[in-house]
PDB file of N, CA and C in Angstrom:
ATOM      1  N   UNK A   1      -6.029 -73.816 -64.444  1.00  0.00           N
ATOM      2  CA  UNK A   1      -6.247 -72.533 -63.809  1.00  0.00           C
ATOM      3  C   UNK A   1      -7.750 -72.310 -63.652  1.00  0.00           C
ATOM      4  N   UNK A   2      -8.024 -72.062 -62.495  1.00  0.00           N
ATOM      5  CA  UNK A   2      -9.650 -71.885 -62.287  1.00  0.00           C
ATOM      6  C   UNK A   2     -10.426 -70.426 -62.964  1.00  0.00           C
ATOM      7  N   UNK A   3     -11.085 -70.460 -63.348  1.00  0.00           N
ATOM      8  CA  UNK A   3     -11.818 -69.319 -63.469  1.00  0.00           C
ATOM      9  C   UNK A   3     -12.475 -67.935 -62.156  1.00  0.00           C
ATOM     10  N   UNK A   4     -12.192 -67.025 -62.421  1.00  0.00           N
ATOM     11  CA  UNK A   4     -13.006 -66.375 -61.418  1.00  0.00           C
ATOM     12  C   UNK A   4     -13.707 -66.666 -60.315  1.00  0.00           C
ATOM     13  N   UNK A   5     -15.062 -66.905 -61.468  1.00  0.00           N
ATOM     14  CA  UNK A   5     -16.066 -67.037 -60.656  1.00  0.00           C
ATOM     15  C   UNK A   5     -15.900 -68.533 -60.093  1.00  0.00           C
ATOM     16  N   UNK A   6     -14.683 -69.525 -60.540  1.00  0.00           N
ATOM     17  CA  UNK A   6     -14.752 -71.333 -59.304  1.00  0.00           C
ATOM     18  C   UNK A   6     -14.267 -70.480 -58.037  1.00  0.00           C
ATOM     19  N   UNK A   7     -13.321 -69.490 -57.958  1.00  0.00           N
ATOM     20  CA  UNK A   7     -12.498 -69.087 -57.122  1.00  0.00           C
ATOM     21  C   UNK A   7     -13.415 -68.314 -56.082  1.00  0.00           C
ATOM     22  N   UNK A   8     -14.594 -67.788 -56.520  1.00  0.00           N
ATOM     23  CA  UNK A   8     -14.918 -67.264 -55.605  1.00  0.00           C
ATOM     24  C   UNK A   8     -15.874 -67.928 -55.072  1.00  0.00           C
ATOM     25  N   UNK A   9     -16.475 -68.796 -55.814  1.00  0.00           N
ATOM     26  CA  UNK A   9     -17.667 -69.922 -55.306  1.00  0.00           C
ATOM     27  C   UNK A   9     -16.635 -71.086 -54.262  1.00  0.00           C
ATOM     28  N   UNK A  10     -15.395 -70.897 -54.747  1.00  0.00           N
ATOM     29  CA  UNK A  10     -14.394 -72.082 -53.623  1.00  0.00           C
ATOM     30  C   UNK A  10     -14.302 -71.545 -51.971  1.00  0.00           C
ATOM     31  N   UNK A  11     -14.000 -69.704 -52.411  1.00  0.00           N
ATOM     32  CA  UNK A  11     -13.967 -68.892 -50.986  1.00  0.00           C
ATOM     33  C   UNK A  11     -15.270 -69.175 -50.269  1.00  0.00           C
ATOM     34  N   UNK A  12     -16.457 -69.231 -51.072  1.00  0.00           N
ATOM     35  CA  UNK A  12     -17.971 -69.155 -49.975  1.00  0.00           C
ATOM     36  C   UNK A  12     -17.823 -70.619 -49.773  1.00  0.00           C
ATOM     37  N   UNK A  13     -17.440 -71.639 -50.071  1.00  0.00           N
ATOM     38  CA  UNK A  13     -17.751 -72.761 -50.174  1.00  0.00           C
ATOM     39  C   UNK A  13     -16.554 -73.244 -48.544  1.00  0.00           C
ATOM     40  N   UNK A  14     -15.752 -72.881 -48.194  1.00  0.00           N
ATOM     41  CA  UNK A  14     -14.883 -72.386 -47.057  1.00  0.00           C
ATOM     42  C   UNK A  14     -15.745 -71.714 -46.079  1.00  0.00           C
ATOM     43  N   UNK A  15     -16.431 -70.901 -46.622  1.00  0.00           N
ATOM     44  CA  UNK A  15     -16.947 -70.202 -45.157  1.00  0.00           C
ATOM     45  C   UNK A  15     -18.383 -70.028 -45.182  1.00  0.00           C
ATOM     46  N   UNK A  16     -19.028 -71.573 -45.343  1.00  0.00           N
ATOM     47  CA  UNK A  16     -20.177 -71.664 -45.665  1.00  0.00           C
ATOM     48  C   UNK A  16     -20.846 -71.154 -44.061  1.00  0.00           C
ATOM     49  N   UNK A  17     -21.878 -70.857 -44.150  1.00  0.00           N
ATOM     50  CA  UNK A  17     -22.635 -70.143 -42.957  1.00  0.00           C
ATOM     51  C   UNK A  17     -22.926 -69.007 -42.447  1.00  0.00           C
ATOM     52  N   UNK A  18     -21.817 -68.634 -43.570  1.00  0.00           N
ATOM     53  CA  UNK A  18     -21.975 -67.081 -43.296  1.00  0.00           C
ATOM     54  C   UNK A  18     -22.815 -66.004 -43.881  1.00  0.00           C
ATOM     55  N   UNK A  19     -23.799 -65.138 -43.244  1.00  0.00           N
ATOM     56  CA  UNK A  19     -24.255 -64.406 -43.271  1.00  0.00           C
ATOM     57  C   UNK A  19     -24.617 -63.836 -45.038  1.00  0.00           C
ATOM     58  N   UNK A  20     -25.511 -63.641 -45.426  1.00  0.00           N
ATOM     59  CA  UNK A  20     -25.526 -63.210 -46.844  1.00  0.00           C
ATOM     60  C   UNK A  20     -24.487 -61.871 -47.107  1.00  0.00           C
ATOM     61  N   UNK A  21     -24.834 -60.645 -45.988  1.00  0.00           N
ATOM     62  CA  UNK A  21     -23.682 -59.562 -46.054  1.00  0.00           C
ATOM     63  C   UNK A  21     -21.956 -59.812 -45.934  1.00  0.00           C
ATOM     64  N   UNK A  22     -21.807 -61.009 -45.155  1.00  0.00           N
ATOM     65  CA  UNK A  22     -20.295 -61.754 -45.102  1.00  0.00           C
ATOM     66  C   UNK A  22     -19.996 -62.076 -46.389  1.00  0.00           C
ATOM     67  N   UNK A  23     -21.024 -63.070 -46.874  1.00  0.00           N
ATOM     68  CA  UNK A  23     -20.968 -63.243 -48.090  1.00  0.00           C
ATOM     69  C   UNK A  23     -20.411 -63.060 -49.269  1.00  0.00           C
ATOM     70  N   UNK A  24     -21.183 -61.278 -49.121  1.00  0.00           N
ATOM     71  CA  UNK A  24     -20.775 -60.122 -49.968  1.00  0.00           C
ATOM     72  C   UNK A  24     -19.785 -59.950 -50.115  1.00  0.00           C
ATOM     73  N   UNK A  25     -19.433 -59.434 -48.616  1.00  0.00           N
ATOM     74  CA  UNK A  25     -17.737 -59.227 -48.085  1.00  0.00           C
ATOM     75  C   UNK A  25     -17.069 -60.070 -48.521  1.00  0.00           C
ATOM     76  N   UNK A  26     -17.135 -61.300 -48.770  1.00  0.00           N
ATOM     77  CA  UNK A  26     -16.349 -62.373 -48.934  1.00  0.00           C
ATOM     78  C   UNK A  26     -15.802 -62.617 -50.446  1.00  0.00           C
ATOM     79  N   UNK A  27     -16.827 -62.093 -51.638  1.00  0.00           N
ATOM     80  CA  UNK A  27     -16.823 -62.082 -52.509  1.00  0.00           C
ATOM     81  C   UNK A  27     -16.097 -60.982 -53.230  1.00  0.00           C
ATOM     82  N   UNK A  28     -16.286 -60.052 -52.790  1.00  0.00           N
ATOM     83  CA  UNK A  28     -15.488 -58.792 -53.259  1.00  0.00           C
ATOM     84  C   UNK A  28     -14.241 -58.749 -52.503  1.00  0.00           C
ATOM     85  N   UNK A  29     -14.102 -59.252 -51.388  1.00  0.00           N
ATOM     86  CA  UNK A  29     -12.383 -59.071 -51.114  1.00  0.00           C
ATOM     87  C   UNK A  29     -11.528 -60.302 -52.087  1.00  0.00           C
ATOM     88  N   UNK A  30     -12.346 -61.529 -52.859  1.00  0.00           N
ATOM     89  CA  UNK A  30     -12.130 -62.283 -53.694  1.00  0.00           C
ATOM     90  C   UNK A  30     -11.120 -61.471 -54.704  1.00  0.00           C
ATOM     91  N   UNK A  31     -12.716 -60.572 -55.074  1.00  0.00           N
ATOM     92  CA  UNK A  31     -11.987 -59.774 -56.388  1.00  0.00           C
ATOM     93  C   UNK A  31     -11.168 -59.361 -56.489  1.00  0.00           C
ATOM     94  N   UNK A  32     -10.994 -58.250 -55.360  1.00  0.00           N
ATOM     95  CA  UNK A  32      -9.679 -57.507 -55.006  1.00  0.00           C
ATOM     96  C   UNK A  32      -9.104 -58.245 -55.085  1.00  0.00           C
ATOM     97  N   UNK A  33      -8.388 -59.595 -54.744  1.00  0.00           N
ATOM     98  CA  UNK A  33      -7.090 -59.946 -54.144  1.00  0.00           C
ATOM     99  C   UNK A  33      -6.842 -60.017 -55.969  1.00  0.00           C
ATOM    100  N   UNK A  34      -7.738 -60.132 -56.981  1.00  0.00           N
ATOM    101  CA  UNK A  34      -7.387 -60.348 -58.471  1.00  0.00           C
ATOM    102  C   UNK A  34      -6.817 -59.308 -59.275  1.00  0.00           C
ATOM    103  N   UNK A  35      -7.380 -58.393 -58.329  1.00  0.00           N
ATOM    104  CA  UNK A  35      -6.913 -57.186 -59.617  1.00  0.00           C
ATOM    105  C   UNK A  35      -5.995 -56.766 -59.809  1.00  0.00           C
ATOM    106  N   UNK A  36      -5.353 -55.425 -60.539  1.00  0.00           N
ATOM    107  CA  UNK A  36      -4.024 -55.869 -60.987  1.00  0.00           C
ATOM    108  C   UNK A  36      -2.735 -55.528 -60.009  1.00  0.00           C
ATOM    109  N   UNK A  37      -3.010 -54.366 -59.477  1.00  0.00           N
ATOM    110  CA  UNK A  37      -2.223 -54.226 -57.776  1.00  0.00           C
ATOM    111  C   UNK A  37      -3.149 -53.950 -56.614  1.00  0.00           C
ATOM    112  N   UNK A  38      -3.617 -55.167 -55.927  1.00  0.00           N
ATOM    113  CA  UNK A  38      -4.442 -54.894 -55.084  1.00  0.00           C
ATOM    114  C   UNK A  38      -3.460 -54.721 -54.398  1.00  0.00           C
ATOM    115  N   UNK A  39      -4.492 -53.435 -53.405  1.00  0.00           N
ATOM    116  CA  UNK A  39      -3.983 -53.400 -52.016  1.00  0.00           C
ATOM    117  C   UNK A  39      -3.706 -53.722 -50.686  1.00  0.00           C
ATOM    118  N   UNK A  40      -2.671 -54.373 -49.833  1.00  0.00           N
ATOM    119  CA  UNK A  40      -2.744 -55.210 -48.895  1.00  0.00           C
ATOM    120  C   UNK A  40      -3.972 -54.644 -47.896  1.00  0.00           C
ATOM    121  N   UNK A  41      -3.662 -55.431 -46.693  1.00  0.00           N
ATOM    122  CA  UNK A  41      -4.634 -55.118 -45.450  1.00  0.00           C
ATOM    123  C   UNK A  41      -3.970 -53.895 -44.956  1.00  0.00           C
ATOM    124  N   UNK A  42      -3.018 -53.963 -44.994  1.00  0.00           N
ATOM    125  CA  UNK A  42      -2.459 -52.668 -44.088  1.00  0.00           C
ATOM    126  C   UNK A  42      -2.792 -51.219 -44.545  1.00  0.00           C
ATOM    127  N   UNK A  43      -2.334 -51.509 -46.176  1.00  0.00           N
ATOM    128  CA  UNK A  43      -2.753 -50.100 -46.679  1.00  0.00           C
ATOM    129  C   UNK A  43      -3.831 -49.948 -46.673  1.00  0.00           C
ATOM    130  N   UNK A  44      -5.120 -50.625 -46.856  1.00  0.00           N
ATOM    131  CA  UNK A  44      -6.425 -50.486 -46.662  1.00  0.00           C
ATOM    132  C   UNK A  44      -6.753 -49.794 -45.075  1.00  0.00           C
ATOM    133  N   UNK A  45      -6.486 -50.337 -44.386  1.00  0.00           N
ATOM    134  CA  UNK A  45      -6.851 -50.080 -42.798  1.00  0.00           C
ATOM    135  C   UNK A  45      -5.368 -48.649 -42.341  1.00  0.00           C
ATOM    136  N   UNK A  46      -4.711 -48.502 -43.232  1.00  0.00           N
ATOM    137  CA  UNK A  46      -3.596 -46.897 -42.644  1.00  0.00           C
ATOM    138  C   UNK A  46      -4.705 -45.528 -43.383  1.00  0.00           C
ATOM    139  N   UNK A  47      -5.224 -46.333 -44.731  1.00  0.00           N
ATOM    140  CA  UNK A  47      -6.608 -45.437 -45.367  1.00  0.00           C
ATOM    141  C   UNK A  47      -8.179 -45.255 -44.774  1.00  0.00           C
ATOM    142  N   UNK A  48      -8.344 -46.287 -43.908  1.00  0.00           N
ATOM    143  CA  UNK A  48      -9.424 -46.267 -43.422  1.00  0.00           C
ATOM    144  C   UNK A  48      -9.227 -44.790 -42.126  1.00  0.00           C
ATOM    145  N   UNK A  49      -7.691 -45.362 -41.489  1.00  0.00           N
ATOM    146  CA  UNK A  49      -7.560 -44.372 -40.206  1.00  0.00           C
ATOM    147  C   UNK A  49      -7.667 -42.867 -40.373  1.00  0.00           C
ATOM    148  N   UNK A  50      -7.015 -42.587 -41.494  1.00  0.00           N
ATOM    149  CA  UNK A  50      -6.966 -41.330 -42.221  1.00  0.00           C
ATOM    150  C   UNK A  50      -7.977 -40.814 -42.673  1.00  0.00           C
ATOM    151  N   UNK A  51      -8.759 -41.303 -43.838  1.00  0.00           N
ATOM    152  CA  UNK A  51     -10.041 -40.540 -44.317  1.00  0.00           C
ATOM    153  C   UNK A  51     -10.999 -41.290 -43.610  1.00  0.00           C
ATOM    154  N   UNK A  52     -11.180 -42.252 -42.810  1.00  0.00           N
ATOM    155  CA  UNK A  52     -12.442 -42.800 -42.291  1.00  0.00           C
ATOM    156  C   UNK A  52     -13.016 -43.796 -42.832  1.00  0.00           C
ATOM    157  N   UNK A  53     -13.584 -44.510 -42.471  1.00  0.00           N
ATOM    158  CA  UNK A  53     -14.140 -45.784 -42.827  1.00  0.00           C
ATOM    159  C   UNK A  53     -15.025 -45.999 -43.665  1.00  0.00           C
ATOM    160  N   UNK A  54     -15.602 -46.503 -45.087  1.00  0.00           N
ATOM    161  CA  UNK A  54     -16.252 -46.056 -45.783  1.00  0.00           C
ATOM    162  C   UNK A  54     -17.422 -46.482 -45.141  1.00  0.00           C
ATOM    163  N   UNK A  55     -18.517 -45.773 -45.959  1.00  0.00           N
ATOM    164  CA  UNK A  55     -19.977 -46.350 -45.282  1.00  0.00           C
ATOM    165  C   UNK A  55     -20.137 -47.818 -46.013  1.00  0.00           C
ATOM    166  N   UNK A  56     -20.852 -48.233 -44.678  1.00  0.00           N
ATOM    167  CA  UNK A  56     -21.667 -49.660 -45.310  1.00  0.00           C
ATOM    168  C   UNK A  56     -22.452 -49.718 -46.178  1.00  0.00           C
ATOM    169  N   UNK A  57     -22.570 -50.134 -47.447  1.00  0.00           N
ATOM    170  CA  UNK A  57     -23.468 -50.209 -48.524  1.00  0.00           C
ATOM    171  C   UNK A  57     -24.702 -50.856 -48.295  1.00  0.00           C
ATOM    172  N   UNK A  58     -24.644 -52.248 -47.218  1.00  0.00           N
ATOM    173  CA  UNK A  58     -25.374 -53.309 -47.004  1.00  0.00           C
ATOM    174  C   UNK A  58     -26.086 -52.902 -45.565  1.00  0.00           C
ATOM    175  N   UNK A  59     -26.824 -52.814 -44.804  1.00  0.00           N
ATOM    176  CA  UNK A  59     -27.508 -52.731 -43.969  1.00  0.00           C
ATOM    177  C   UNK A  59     -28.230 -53.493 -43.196  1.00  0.00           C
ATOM    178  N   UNK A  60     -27.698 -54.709 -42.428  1.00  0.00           N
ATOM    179  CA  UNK A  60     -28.145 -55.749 -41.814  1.00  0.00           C
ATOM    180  C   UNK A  60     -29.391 -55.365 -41.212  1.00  0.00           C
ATOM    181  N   UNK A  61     -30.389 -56.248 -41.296  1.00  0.00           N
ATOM    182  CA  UNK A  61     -31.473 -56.440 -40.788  1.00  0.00           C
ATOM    183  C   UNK A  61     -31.412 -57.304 -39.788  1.00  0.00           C
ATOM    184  N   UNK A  62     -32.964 -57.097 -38.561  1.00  0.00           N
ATOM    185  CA  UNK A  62     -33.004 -57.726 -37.528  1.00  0.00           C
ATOM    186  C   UNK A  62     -33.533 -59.212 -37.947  1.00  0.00           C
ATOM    187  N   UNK A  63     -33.741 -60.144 -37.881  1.00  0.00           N
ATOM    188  CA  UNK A  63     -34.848 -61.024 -38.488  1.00  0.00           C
ATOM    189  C   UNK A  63     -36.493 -61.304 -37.883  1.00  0.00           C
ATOM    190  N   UNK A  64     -37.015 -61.386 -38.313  1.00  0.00           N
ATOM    191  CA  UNK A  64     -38.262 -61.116 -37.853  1.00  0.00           C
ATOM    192  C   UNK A  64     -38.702 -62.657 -37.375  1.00  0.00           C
ATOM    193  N   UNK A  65     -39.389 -62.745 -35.993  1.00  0.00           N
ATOM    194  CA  UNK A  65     -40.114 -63.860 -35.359  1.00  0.00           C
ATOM    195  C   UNK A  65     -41.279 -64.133 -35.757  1.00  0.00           C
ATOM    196  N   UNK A  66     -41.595 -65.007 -36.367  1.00  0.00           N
ATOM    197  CA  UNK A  66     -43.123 -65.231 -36.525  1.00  0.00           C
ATOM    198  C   UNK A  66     -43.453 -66.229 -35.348  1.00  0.00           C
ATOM    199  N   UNK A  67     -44.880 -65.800 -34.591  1.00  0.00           N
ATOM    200  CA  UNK A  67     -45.028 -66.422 -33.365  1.00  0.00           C
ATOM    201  C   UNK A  67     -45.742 -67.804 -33.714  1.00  0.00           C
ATOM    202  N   UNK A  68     -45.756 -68.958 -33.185  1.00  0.00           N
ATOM    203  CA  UNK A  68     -46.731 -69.887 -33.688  1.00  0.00           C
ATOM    204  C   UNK A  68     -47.559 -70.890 -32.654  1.00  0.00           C
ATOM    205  N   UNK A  69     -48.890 -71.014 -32.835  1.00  0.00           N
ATOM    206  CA  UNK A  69     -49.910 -71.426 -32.016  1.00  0.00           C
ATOM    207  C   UNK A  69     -49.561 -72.701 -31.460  1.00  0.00           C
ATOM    208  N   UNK A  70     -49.006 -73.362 -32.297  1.00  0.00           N
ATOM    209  CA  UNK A  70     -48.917 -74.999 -32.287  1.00  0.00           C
ATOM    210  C   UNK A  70     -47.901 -75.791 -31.820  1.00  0.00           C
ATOM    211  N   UNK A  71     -47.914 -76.616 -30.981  1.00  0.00           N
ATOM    212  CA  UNK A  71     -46.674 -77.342 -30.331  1.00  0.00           C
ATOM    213  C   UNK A  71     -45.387 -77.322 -31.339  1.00  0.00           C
ATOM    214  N   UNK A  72     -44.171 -77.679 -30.388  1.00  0.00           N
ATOM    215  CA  UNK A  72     -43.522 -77.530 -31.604  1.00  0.00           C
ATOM    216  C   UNK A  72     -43.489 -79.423 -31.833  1.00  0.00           C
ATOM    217  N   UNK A  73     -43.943 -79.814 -31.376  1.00  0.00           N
ATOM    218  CA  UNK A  73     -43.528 -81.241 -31.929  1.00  0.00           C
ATOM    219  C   UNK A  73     -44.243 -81.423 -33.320  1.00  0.00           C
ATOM    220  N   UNK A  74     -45.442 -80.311 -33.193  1.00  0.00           N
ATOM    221  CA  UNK A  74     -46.280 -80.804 -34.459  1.00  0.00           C
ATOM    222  C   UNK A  74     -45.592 -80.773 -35.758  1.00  0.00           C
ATOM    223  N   UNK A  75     -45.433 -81.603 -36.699  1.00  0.00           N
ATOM    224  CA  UNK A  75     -44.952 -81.646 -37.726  1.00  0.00           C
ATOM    225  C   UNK A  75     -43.685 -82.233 -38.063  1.00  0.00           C
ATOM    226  N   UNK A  76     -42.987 -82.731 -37.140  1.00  0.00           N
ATOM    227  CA  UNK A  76     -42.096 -83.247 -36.898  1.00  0.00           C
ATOM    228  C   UNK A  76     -41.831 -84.275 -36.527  1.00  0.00           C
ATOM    229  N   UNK A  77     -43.342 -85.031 -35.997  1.00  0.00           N
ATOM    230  CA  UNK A  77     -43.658 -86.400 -34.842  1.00  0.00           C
ATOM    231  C   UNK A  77     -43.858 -86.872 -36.322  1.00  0.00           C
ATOM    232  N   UNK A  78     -43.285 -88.462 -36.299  1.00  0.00           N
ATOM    233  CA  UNK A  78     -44.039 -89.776 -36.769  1.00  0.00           C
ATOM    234  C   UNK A  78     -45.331 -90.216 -37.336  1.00  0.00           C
ATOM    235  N   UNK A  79     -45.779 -90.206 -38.176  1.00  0.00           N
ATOM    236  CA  UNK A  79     -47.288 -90.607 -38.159  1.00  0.00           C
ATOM    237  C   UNK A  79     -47.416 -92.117 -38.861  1.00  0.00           C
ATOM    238  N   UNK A  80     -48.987 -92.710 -38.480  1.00  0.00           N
ATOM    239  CA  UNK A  80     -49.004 -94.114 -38.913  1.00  0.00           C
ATOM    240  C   UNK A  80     -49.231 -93.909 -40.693  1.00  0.00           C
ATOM    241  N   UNK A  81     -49.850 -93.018 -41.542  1.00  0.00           N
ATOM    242  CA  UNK A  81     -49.283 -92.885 -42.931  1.00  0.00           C
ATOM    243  C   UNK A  81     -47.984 -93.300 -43.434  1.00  0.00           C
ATOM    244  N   UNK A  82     -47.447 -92.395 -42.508  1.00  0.00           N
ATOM    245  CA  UNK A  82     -45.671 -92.380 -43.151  1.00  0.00           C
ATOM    246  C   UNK A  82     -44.984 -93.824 -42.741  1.00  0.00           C
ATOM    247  N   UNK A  83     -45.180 -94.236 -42.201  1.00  0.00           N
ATOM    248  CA  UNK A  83     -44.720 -95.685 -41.442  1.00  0.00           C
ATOM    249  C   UNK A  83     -43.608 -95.780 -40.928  1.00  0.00           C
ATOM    250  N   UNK A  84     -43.953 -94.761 -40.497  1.00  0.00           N
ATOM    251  CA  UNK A  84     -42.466 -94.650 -39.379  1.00  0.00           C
ATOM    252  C   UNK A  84     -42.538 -95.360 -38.043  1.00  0.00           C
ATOM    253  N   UNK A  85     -43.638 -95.676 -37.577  1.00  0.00           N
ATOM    254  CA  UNK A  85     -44.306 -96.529 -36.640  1.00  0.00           C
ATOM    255  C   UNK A  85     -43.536 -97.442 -35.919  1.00  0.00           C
ATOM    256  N   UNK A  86     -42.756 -97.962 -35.022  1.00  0.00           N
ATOM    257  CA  UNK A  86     -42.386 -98.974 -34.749  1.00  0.00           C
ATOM    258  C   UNK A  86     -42.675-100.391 -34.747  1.00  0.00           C
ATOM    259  N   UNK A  87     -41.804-101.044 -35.861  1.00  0.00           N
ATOM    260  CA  UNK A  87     -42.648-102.194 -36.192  1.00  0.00           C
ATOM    261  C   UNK A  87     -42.790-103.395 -35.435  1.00  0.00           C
ATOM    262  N   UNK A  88     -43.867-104.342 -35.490  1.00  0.00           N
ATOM    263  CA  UNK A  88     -43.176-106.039 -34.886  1.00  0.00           C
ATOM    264  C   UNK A  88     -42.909-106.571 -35.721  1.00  0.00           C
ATOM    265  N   UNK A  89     -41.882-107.501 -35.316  1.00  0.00           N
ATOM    266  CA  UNK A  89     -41.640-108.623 -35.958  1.00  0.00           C
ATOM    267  C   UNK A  89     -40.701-108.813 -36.667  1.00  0.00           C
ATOM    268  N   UNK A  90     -40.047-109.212 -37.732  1.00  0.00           N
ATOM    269  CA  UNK A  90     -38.795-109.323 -38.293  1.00  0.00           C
ATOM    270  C   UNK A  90     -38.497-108.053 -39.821  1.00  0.00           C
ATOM    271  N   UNK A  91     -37.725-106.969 -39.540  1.00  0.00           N
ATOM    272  CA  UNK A  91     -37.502-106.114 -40.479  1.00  0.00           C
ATOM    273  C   UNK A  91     -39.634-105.580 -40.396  1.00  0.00           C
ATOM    274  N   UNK A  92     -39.995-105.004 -39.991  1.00  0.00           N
ATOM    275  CA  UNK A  92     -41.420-104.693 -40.401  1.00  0.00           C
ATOM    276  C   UNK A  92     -42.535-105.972 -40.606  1.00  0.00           C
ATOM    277  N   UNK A  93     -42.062-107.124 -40.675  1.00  0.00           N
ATOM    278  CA  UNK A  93     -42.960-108.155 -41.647  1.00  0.00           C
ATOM    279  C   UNK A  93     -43.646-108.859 -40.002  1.00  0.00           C
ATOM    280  N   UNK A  94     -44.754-109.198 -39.987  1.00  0.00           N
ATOM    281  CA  UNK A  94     -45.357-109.792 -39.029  1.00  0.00           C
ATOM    282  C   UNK A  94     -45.769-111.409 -39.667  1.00  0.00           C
ATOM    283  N   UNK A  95     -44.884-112.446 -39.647  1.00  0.00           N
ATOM    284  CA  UNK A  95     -45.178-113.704 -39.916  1.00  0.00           C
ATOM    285  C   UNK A  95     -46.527-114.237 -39.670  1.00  0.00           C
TER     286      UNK A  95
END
């Protein structure tokens, strides 16, 4: 029997990519489904229609651009240090 917390690291581990606030979401509807009578989707969303939707706790942000001067190849290209170079001769070795 897994523990909790494998169970909920198994759910993010499923829906890797998602958003840190998904995340969240992802983690706490975990919990719920544990506790001792959670409530389905339906009753959740016949409660939402009725008293309203709760507020968002989490508050997504825009992400911010940092602009940059420099090609983009820079830093990313090959250099003769690293020896990434295209070699002659057999495997790198020049007889």
């Amino acid at each position: 029997m897994k523990s909790i917390n494998a169970r909920i690291r198994d759910a993010l581990r499923h829906h890797r990519g998602a958003t840190p606030d998904h995340q969240a979401a992802i983690a706490e509807w975990t919990l719920h489904t544990y506790t001792h009578q959670p409530a389905t989707p339906e009753q959740i969303l016949t409660t939402w229609h009725t008293q309203g939707r709760p507020p968002r706790q989490r508050i997504p942000t825009t992400p911010t651009i940092t602009s940059t001067t420099h090609p983009a190849d820079w830093g990313t290209t090959p250099t003769p240090q690293e020896g990434l170079w295209p070699r002659k001769g057999w495997a790198g070795h020049t007889h």
